[in-house]
PDB file of N, CA and C in Angstrom:
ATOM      1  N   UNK A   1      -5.138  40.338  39.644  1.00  0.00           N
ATOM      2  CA  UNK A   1      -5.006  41.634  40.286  1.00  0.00           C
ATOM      3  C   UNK A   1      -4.509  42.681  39.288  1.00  0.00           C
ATOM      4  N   UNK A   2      -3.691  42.461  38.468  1.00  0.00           N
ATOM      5  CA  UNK A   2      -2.972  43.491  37.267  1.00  0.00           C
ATOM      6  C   UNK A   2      -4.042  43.424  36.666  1.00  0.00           C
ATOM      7  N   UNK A   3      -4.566  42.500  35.919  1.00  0.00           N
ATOM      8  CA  UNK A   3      -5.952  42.808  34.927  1.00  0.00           C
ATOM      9  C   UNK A   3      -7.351  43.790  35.598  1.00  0.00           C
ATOM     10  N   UNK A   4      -7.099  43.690  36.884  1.00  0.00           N
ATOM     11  CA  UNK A   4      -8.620  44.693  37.623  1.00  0.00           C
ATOM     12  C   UNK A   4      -7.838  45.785  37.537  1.00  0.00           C
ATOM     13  N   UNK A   5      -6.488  45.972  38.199  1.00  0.00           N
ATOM     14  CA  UNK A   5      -5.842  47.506  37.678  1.00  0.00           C
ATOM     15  C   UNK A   5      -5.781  48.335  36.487  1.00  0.00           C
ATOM     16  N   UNK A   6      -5.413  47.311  35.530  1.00  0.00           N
ATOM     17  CA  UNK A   6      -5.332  47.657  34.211  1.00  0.00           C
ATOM     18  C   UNK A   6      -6.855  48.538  33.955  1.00  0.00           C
ATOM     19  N   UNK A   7      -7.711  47.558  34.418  1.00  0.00           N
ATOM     20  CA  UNK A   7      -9.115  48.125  33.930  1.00  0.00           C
ATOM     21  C   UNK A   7      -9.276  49.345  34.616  1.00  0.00           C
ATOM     22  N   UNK A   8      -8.882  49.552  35.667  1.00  0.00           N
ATOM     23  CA  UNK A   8      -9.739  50.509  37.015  1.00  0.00           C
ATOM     24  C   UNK A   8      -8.962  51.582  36.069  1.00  0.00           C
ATOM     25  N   UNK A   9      -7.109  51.412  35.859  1.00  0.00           N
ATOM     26  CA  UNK A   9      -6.854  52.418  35.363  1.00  0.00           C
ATOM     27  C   UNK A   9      -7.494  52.787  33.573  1.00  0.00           C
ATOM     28  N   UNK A  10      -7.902  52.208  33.097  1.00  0.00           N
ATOM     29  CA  UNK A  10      -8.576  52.560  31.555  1.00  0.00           C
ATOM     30  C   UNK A  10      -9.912  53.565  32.464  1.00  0.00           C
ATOM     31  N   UNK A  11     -10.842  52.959  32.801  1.00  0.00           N
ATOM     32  CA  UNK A  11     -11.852  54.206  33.493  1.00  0.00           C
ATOM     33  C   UNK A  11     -11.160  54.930  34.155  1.00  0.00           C
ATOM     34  N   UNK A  12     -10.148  55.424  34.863  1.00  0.00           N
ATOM     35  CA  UNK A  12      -9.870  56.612  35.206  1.00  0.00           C
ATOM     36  C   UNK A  12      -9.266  56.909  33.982  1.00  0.00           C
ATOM     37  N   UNK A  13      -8.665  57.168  33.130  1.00  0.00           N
ATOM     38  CA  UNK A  13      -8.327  57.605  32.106  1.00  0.00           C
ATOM     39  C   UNK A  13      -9.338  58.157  31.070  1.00  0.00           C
ATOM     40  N   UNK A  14     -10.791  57.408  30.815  1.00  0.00           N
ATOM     41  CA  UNK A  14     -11.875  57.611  30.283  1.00  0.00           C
ATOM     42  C   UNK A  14     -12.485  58.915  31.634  1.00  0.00           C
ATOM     43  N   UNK A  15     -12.413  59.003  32.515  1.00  0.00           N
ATOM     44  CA  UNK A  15     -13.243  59.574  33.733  1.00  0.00           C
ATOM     45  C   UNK A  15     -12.043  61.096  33.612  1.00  0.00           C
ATOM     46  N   UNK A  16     -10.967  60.528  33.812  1.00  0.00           N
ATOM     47  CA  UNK A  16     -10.551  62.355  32.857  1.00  0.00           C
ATOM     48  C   UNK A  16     -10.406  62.995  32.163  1.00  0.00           C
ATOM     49  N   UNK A  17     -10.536  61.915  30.696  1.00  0.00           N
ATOM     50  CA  UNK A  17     -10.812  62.945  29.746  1.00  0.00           C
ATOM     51  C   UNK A  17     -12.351  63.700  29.765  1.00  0.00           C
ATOM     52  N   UNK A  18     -13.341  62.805  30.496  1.00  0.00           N
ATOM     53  CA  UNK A  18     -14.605  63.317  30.483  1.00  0.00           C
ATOM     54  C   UNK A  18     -14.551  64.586  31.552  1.00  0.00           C
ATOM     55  N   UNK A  19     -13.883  64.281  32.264  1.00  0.00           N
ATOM     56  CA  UNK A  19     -13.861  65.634  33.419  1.00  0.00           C
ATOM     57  C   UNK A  19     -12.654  66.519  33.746  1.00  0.00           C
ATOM     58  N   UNK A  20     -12.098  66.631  32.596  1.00  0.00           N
ATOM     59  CA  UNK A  20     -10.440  67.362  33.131  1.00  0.00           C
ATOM     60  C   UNK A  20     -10.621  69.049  33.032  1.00  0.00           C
ATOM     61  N   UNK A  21     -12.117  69.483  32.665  1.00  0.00           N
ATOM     62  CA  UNK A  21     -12.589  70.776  33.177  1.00  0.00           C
ATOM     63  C   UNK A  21     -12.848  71.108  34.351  1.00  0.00           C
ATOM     64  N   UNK A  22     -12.778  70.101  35.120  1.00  0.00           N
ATOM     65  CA  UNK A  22     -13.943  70.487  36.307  1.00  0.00           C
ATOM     66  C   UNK A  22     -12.708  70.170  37.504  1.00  0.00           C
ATOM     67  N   UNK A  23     -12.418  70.765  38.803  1.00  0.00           N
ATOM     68  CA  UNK A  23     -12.033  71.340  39.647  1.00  0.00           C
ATOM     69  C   UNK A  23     -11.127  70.268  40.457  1.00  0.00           C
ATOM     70  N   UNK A  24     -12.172  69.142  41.028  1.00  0.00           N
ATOM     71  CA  UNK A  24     -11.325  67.970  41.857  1.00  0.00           C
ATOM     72  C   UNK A  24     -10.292  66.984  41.299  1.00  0.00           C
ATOM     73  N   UNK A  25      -9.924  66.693  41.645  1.00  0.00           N
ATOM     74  CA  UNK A  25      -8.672  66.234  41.403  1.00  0.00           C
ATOM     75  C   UNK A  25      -8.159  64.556  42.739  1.00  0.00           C
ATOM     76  N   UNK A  26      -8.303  64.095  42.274  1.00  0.00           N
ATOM     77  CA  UNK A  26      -8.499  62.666  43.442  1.00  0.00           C
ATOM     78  C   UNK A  26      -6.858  61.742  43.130  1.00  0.00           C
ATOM     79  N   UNK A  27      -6.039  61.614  43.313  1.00  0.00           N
ATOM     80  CA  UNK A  27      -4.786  61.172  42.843  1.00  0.00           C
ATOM     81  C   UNK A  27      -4.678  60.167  43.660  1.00  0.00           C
ATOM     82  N   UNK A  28      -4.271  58.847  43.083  1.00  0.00           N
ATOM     83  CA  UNK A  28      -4.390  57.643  43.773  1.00  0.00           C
ATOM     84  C   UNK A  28      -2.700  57.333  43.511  1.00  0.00           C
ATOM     85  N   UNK A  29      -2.258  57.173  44.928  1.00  0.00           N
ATOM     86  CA  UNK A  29      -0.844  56.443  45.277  1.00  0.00           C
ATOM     87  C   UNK A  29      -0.761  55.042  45.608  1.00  0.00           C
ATOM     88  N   UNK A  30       0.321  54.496  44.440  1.00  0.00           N
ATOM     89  CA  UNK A  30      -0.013  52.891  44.794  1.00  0.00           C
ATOM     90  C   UNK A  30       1.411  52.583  45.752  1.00  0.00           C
ATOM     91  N   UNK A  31       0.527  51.565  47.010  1.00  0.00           N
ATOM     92  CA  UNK A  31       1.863  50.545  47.885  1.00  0.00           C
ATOM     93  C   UNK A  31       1.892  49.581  47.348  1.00  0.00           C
ATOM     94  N   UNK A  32       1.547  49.033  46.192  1.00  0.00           N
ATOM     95  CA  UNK A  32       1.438  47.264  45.728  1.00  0.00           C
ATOM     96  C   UNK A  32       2.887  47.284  45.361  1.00  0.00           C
ATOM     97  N   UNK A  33       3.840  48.298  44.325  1.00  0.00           N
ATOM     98  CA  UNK A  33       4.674  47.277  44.004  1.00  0.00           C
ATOM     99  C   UNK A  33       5.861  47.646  45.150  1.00  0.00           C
ATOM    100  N   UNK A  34       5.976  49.168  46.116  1.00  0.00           N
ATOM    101  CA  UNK A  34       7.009  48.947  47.670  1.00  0.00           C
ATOM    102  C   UNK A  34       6.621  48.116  48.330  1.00  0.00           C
ATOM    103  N   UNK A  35       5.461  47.407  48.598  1.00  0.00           N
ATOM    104  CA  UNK A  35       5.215  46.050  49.161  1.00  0.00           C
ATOM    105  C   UNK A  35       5.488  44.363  48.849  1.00  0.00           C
ATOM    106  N   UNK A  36       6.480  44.918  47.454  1.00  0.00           N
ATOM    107  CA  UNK A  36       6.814  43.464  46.833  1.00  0.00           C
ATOM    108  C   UNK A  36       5.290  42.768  46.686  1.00  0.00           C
ATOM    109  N   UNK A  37       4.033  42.958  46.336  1.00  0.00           N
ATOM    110  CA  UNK A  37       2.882  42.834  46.131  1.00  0.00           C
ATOM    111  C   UNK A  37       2.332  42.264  46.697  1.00  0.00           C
ATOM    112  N   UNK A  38       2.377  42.919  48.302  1.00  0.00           N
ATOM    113  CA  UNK A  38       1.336  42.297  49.366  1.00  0.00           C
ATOM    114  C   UNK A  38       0.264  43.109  49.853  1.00  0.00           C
ATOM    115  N   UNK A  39       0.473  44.631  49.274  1.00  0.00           N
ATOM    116  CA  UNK A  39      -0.427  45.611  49.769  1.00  0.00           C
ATOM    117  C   UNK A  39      -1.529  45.706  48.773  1.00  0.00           C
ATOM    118  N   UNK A  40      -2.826  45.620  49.075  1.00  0.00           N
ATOM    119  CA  UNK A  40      -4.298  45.907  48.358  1.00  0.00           C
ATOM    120  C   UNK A  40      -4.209  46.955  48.084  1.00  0.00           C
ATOM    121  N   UNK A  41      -4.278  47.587  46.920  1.00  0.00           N
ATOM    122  CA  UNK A  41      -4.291  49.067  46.314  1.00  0.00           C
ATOM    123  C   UNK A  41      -6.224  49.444  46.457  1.00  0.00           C
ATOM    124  N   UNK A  42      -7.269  48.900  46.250  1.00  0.00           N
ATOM    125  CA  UNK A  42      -8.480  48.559  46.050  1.00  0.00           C
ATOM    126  C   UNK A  42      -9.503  49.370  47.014  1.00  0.00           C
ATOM    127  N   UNK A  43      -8.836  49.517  48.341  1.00  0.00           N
ATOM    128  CA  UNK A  43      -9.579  50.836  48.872  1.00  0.00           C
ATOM    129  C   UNK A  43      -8.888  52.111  48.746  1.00  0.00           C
ATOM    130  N   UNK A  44      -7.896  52.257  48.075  1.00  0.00           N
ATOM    131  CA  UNK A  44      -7.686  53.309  48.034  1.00  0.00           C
ATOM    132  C   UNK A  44      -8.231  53.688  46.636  1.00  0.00           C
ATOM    133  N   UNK A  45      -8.830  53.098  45.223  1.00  0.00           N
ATOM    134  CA  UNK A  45      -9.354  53.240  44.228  1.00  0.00           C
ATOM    135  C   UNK A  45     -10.600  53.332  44.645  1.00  0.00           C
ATOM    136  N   UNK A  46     -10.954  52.782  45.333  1.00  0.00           N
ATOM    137  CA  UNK A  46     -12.680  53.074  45.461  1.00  0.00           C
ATOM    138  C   UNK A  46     -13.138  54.071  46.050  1.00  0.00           C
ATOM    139  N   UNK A  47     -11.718  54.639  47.086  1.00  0.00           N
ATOM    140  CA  UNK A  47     -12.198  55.980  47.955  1.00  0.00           C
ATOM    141  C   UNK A  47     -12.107  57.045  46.671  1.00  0.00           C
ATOM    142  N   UNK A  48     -10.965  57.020  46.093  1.00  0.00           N
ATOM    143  CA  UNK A  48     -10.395  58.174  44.925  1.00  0.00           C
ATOM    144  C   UNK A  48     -12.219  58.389  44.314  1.00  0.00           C
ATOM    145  N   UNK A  49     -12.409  57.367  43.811  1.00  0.00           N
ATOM    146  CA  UNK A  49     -13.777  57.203  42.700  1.00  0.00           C
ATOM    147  C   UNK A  49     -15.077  57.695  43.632  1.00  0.00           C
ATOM    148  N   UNK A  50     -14.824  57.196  44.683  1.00  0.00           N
ATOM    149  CA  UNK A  50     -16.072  58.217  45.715  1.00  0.00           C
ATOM    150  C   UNK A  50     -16.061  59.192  45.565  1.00  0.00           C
ATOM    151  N   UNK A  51     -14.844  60.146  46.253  1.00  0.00           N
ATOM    152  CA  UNK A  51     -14.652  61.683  46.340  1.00  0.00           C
ATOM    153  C   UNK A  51     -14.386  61.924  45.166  1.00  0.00           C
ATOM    154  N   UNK A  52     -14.404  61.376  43.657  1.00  0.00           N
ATOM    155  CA  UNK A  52     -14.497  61.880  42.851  1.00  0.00           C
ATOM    156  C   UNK A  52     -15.786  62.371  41.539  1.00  0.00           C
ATOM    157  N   UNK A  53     -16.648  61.130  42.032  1.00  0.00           N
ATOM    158  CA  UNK A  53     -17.740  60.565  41.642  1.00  0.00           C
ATOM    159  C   UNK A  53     -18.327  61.968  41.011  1.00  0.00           C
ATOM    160  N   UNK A  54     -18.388  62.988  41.631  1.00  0.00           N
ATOM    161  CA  UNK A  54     -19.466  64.459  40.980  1.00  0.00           C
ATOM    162  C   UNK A  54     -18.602  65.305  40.368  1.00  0.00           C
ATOM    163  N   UNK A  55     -18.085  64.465  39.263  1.00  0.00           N
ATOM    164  CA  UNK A  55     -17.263  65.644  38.248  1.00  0.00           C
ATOM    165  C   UNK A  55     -15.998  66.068  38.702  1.00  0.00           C
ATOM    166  N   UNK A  56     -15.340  65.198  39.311  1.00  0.00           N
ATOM    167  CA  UNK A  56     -13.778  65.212  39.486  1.00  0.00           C
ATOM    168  C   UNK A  56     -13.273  64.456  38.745  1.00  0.00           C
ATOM    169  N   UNK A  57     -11.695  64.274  38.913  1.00  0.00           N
ATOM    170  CA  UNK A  57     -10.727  63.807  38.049  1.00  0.00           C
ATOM    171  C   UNK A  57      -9.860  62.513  39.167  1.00  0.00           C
ATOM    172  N   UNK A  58      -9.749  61.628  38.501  1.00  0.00           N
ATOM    173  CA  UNK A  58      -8.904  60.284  38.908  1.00  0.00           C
ATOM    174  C   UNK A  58      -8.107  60.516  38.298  1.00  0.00           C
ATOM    175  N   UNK A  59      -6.510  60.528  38.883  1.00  0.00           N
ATOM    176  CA  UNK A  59      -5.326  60.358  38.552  1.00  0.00           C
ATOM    177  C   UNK A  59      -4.329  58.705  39.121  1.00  0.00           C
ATOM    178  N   UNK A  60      -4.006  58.021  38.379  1.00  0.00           N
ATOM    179  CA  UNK A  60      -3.344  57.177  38.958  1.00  0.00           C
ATOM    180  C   UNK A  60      -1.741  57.888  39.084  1.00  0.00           C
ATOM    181  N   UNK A  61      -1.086  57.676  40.018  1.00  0.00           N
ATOM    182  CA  UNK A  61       0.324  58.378  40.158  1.00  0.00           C
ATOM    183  C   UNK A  61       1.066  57.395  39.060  1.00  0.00           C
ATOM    184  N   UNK A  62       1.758  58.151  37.777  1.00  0.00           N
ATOM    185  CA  UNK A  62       2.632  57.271  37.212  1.00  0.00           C
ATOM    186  C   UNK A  62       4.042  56.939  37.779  1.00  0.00           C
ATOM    187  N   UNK A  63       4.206  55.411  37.429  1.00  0.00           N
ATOM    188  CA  UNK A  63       5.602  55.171  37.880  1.00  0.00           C
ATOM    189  C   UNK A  63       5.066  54.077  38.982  1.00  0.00           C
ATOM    190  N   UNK A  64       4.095  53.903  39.780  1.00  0.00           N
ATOM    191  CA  UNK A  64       4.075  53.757  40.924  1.00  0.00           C
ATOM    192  C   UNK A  64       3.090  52.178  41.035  1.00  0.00           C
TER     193      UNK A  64
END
């Protein structure tokens, strides 16, 4: 589960430097680690990457 995060977060990181001109802004809040790591973070990355998909920006919230 950390290694698919790790990755999801490297493409959002690649996905804003490619788009940090352009307007949307999609910010993904994680419950995995206030859940002591029982909460699926995974639809909330795939929704971010939907509504972001046409030249918006993925933010993972740091810290979180």
């Amino acid at each position: 589960m950390i290694s698919l995060l790790l990755s999801i977060a490297l493409a959002a990181s690649t996905v804003f430097a490619l788009n940090s001109t352009t307007g949307k802004t999609c910010t993904i809040h994680s419950e995995y680690a206030s859940s002591n790591g029982t909460f699926d973070d995974s639809p909330a990355i795939a929704s971010a990457f939907a509504d972001c998909a046409s030249g918006g920006t993925v933010v993972f919230s740091e810290g979180e």
